[in-house]
N, C-alpha and C. Protein backbone atom coordinates (compact mmCIF):
# COMPACT_ATOMS: atom_id res chain seq x y z
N UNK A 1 22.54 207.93 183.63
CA UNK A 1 23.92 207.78 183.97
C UNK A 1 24.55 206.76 183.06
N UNK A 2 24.57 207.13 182.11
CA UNK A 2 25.75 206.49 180.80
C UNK A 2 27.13 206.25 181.14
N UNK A 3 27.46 207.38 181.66
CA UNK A 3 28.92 207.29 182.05
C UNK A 3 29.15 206.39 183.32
N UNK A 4 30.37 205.30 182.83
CA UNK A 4 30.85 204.47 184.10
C UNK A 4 31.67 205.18 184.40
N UNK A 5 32.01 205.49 185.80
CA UNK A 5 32.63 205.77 186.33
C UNK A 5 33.70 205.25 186.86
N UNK A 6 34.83 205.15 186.70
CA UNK A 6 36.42 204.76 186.34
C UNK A 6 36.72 203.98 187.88
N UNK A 7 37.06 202.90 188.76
CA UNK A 7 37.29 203.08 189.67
C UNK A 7 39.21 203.20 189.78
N UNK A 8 39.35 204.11 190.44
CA UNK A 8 40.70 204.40 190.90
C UNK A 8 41.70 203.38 191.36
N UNK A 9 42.65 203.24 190.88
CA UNK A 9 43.60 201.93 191.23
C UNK A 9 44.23 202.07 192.49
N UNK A 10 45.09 200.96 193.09
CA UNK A 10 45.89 201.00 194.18
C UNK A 10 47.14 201.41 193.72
N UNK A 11 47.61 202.13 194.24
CA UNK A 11 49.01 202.37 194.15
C UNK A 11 50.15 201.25 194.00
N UNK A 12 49.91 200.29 194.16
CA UNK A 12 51.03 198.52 194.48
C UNK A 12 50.50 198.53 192.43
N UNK A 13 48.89 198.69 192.01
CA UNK A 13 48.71 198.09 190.92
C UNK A 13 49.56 199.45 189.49
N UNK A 14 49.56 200.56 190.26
CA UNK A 14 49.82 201.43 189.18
C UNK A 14 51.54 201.39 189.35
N UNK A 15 52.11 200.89 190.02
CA UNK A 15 53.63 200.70 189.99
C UNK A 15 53.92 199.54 188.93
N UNK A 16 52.77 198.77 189.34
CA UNK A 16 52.94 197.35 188.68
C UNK A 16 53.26 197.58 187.41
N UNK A 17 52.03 198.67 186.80
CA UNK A 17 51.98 198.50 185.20
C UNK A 17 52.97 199.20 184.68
N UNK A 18 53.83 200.47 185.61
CA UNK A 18 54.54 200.80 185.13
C UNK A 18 55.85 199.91 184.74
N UNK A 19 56.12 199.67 185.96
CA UNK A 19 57.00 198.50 185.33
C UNK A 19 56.74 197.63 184.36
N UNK A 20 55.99 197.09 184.19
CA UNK A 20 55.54 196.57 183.32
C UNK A 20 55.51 196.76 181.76
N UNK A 21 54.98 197.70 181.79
CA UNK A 21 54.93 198.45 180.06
C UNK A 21 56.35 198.53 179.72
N UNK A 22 56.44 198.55 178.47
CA UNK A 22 57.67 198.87 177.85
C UNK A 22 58.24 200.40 178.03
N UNK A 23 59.72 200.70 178.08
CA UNK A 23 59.91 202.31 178.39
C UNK A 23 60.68 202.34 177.06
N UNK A 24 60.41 203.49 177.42
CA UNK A 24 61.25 204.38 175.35
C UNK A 24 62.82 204.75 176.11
N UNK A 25 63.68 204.42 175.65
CA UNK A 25 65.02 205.15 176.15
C UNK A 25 65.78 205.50 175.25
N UNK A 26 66.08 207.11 175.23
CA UNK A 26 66.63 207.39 174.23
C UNK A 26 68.27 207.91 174.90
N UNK A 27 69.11 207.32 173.89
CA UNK A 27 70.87 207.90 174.64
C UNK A 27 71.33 208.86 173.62
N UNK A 28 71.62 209.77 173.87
CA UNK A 28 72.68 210.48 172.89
C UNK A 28 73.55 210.67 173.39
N UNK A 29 74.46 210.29 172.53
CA UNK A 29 76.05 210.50 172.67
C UNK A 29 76.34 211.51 172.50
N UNK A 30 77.20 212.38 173.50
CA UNK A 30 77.89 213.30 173.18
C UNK A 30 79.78 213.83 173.24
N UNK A 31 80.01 213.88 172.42
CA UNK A 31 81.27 213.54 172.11
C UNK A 31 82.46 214.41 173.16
N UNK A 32 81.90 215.20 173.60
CA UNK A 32 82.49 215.78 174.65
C UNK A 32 82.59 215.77 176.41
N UNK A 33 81.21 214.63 176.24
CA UNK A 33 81.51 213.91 177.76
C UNK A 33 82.44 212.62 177.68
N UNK A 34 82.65 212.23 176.35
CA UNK A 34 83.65 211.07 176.42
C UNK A 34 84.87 210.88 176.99
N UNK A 35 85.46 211.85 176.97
CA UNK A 35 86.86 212.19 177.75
C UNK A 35 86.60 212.27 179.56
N UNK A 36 85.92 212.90 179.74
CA UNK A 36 85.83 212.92 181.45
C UNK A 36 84.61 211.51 181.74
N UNK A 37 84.51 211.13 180.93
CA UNK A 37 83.97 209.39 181.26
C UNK A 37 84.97 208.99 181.60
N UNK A 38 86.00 208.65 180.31
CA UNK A 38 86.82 207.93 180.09
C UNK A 38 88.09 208.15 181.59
N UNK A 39 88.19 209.22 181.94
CA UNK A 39 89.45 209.60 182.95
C UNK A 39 88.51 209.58 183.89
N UNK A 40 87.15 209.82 184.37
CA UNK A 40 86.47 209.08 186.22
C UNK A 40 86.54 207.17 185.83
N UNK A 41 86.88 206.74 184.69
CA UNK A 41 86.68 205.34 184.91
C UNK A 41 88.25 204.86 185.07
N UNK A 42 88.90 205.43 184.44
CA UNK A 42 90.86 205.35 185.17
C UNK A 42 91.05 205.78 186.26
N UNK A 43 90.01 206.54 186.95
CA UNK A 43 90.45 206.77 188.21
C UNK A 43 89.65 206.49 189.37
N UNK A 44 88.67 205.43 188.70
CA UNK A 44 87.94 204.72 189.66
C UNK A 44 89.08 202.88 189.50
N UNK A 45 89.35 202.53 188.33
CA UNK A 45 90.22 201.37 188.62
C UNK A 45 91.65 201.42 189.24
N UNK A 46 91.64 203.01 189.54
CA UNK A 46 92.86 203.16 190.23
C UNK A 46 92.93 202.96 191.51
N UNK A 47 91.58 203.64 191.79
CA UNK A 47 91.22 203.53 193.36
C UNK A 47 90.90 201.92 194.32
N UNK A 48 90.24 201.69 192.98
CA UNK A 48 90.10 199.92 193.37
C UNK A 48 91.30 199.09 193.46
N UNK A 49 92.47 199.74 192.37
CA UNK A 49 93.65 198.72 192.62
C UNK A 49 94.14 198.95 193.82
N UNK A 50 94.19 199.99 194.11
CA UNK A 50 94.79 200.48 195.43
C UNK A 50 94.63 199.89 196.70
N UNK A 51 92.88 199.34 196.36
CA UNK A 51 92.35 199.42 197.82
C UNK A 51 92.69 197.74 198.00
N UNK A 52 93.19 197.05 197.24
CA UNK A 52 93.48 196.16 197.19
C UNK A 52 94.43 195.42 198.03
N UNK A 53 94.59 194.53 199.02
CA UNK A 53 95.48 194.56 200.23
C UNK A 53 96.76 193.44 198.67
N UNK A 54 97.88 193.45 199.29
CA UNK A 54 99.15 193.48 198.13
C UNK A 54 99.24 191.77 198.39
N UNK A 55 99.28 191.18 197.09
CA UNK A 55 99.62 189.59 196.90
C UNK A 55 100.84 189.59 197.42
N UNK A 56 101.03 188.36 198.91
CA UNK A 56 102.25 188.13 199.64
C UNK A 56 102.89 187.62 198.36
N UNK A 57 104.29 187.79 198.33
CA UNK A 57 105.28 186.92 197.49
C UNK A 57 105.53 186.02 197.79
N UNK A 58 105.43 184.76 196.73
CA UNK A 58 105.43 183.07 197.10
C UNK A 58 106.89 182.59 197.29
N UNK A 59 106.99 182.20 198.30
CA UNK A 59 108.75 181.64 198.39
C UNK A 59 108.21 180.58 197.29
N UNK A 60 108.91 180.60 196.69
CA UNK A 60 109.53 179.35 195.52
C UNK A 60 111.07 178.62 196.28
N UNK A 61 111.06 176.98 196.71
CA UNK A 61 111.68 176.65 197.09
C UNK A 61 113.08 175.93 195.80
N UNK A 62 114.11 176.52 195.95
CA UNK A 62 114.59 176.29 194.94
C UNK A 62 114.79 174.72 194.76
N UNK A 63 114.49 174.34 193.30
CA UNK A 63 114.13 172.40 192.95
C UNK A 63 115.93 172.65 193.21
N UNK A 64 115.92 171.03 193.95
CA UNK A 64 117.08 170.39 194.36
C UNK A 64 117.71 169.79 193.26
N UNK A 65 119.07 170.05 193.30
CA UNK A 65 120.11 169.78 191.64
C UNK A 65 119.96 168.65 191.57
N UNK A 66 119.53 168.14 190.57
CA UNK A 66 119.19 166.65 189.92
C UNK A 66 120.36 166.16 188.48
N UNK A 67 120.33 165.05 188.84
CA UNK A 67 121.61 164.57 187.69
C UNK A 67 121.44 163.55 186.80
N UNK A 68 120.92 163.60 185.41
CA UNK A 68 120.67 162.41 184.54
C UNK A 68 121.63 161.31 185.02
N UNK A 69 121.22 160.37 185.36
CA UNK A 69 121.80 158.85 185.16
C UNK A 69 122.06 158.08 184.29
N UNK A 70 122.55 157.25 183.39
CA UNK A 70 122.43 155.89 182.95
C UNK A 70 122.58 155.01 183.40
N UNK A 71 121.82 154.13 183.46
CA UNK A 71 121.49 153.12 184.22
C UNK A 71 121.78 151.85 182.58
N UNK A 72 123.00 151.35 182.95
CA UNK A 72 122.77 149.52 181.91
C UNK A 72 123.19 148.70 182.55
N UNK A 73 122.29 147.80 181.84
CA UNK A 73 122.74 146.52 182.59
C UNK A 73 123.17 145.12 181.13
N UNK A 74 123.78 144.51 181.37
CA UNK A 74 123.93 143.34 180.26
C UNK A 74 123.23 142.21 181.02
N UNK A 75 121.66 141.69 180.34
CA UNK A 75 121.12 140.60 181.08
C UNK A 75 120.70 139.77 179.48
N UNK A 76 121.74 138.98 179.37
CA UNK A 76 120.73 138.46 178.25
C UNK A 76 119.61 137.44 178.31
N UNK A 77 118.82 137.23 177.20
CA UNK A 77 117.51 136.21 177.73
C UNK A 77 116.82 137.12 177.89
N UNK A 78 116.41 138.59 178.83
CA UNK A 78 115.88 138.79 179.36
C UNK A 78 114.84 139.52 178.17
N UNK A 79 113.33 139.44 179.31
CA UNK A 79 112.00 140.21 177.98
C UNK A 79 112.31 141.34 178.69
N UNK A 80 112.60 141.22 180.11
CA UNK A 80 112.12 142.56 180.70
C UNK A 80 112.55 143.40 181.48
N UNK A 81 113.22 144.27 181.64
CA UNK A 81 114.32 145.04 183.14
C UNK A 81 113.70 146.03 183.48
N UNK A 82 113.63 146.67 184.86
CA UNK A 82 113.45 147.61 185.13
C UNK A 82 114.06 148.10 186.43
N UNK A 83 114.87 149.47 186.75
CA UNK A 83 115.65 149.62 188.00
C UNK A 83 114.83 150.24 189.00
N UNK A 84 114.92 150.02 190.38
CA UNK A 84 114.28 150.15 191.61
C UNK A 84 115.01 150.26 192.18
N UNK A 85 115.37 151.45 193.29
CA UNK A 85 115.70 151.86 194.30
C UNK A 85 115.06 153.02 195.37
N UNK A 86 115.78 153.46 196.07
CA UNK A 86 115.38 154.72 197.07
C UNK A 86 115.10 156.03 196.34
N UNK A 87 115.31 156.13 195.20
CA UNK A 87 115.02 157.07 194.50
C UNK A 87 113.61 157.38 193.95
N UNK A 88 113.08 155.95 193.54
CA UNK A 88 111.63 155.69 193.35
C UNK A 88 111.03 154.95 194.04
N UNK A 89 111.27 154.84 195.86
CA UNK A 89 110.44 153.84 196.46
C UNK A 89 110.26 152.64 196.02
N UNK A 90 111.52 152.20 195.59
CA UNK A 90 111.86 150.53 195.37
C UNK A 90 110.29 150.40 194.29
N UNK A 91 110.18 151.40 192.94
CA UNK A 91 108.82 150.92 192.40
C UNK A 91 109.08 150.58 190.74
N UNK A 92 109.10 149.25 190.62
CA UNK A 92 109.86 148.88 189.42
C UNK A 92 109.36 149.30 188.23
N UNK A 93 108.08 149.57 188.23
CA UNK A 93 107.16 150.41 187.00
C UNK A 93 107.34 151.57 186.64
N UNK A 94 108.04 152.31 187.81
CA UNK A 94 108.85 153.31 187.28
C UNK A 94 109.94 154.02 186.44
N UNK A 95 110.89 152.84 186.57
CA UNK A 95 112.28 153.44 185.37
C UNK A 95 112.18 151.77 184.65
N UNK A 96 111.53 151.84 183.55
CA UNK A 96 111.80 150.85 182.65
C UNK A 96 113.36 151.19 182.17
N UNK A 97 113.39 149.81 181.81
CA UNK A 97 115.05 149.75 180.92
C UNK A 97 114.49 148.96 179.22
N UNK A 98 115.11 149.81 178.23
CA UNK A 98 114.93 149.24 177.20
C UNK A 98 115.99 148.79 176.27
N UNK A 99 115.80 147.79 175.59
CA UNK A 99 116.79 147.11 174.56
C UNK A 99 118.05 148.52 174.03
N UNK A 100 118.86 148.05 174.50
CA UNK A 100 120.03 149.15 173.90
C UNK A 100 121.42 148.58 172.73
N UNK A 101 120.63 148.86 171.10
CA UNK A 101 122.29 148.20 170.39
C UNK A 101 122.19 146.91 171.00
N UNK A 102 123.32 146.46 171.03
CA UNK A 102 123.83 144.98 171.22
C UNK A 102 122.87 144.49 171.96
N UNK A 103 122.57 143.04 171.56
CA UNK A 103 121.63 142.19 171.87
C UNK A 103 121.88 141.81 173.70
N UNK A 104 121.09 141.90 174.36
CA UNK A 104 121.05 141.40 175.57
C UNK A 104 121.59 142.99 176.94
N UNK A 105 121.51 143.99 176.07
CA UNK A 105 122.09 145.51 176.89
C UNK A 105 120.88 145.80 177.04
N UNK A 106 120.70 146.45 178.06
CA UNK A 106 118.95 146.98 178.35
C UNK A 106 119.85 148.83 178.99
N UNK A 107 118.83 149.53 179.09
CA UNK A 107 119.32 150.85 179.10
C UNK A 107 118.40 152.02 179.73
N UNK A 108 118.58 152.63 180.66
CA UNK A 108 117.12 153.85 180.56
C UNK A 108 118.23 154.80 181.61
N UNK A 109 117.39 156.11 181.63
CA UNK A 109 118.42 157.50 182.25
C UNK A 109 117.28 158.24 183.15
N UNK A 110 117.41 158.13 184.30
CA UNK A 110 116.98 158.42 185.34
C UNK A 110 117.46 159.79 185.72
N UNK A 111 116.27 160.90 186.06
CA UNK A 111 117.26 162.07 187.36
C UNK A 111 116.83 161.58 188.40
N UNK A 112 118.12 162.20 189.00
CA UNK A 112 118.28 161.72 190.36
C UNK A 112 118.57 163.08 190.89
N UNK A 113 117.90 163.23 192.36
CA UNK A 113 118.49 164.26 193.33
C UNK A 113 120.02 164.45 194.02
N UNK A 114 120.38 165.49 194.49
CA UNK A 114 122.08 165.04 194.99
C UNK A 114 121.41 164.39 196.09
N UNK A 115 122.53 163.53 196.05
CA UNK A 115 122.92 162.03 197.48
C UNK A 115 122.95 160.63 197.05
N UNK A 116 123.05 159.80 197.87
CA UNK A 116 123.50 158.60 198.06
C UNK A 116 121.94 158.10 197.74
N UNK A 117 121.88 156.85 196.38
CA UNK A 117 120.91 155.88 196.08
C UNK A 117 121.57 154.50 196.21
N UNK A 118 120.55 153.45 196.91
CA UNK A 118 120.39 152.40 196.34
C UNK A 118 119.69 151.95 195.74
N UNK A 119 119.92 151.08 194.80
CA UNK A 119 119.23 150.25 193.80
C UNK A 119 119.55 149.10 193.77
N UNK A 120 118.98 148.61 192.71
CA UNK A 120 119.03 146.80 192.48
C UNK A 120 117.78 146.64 190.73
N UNK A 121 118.62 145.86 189.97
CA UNK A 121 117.96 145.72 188.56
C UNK A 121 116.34 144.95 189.04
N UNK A 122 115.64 144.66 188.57
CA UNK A 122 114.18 143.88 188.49
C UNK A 122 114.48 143.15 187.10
N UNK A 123 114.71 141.89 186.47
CA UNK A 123 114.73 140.57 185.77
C UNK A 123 113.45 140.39 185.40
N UNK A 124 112.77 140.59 184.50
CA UNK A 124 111.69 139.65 184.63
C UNK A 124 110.79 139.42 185.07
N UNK A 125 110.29 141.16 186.03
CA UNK A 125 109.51 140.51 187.22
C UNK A 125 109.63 139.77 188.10
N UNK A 126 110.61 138.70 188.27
CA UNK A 126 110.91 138.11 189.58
C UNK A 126 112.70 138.15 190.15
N UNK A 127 113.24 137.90 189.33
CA UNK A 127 114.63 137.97 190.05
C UNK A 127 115.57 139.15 190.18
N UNK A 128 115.88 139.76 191.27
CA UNK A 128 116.66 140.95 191.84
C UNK A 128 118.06 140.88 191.29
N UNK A 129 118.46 141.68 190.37
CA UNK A 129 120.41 141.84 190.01
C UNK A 129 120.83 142.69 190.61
N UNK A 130 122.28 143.07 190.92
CA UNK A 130 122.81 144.10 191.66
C UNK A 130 123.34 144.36 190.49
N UNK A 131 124.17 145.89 189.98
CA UNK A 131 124.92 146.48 189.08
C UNK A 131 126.19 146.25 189.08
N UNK A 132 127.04 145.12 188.03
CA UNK A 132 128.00 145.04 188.58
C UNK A 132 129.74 146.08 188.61
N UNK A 133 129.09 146.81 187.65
CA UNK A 133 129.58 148.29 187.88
C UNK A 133 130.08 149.00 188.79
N UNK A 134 129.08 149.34 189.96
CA UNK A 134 128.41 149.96 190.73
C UNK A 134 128.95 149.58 192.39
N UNK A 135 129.76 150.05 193.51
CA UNK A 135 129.76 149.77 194.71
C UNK A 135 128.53 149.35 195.50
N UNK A 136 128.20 148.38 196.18
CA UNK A 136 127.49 147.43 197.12
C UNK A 136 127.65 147.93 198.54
N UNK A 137 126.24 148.30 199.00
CA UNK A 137 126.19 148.10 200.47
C UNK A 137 125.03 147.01 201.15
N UNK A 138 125.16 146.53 202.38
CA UNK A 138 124.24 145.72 203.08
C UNK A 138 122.88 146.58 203.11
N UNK A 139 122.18 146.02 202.74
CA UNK A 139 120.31 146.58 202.58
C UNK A 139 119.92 146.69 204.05
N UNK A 140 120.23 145.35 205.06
CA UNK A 140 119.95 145.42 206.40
C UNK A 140 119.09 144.20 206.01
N UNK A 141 118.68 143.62 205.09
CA UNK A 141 117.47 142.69 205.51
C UNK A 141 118.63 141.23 204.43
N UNK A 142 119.72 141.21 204.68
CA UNK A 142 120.41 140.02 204.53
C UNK A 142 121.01 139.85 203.12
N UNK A 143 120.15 141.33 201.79
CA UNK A 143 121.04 141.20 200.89
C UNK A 143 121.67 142.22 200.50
N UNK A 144 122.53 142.45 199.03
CA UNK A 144 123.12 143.87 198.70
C UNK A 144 122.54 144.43 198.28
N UNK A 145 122.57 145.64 197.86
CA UNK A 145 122.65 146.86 196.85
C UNK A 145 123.56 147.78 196.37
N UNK A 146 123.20 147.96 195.20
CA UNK A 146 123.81 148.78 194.18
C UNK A 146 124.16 150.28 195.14
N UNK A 147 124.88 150.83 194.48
CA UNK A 147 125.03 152.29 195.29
C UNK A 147 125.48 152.96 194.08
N UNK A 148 124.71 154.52 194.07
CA UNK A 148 125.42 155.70 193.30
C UNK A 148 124.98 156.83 194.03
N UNK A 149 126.26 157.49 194.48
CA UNK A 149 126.54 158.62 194.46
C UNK A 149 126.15 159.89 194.25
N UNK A 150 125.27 161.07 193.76
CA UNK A 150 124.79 162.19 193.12
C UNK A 150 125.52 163.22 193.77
N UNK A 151 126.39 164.14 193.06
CA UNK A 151 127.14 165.27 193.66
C UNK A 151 127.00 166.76 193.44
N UNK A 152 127.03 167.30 193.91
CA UNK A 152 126.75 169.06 193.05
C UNK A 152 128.22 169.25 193.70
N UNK A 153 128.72 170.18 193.35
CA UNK A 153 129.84 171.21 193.20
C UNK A 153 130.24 172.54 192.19
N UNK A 154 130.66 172.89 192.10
CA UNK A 154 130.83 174.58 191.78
C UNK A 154 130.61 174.15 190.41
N UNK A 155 130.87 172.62 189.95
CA UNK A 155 131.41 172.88 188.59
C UNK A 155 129.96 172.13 187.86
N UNK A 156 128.72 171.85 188.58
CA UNK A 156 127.70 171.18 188.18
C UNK A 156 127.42 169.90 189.27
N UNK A 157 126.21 169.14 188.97
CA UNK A 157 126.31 167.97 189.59
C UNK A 157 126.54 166.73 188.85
N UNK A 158 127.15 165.90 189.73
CA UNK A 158 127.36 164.88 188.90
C UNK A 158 127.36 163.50 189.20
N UNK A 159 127.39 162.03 189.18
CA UNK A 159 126.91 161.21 189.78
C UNK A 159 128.26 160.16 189.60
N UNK A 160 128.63 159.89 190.69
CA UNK A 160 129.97 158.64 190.83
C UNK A 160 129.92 157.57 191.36
């Protein structure tokens, strides 16, 4: 008995190798299935757009009419100005004022929303100016402020 006799594999091991081994795959193109490819794949992204439940439309709240400002002040001496009011949460880092022409004019242009602002200049970092330009109301806590105006009307908005 020369001959060994082969023992028979498990079925789990002969899946294995198939997978395993490399497979030959051959494609030919044929130029006449290209067209009914091409129109089941337009009418499979048709079906998908479809099935698609519809993007609600976003209210867009229309932005509230805003009105460039100029804001000057004449402080001479000064290194440093900057204006603070209800417009920016009294935050002086917000609307710098810079050297404008003539020595001692400081200058910067703010939008503003329509309505009623108060303000007050920032000196220096420490001392508060009112605009003397500008109408004054009581703050409530014992000093003034500046007041402007912001208006819309038919003909634009505008600030008084």
């Amino acid at each position: 008995m020369s001959e060994v006799r082969r023992r028979a594999s498990a079925p789990a091991r002969r899946w294995w190798q198939r997978l395993a081994e490399p497979w030959e795959i051959r494609v030919r193109l044929r130029p006449w299935i290209l067209g009914p490819a091409l129109a089941a794949a337009a009418v499979l992204v048709l079906i998908l757009a479809r099935s698609q439940p519809p993007v609600p439309a976003v209210a867009v709240a229309a932005a509230p009419e805003s009105v460039y400002v100029r804001f000057v002040l004449y402080a001479p001496g000064a290194h440093r100005v900057s204006v603070a009011g209800t417009f920016n949460q009294w935050d002086a880092t917000t609307a710098p004022l810079a050297p404008a022409g003539a020595a001692g004019v400081w200058a910067t242009t703010v939008a503003l929303p329509v309505g009623q602002h108060q303000y007050a200049f920032l000196v220096d970092g420490r001392r508060w100016v009112n605009d003397p330009a500008a109408p004054m109301v009581d703050d409530g806590f014992g000093r003034r402020n500046s007041v402007v105006a912001v208006t819309a009307g038919a003909a634009g908005a505008r600030a008084l």
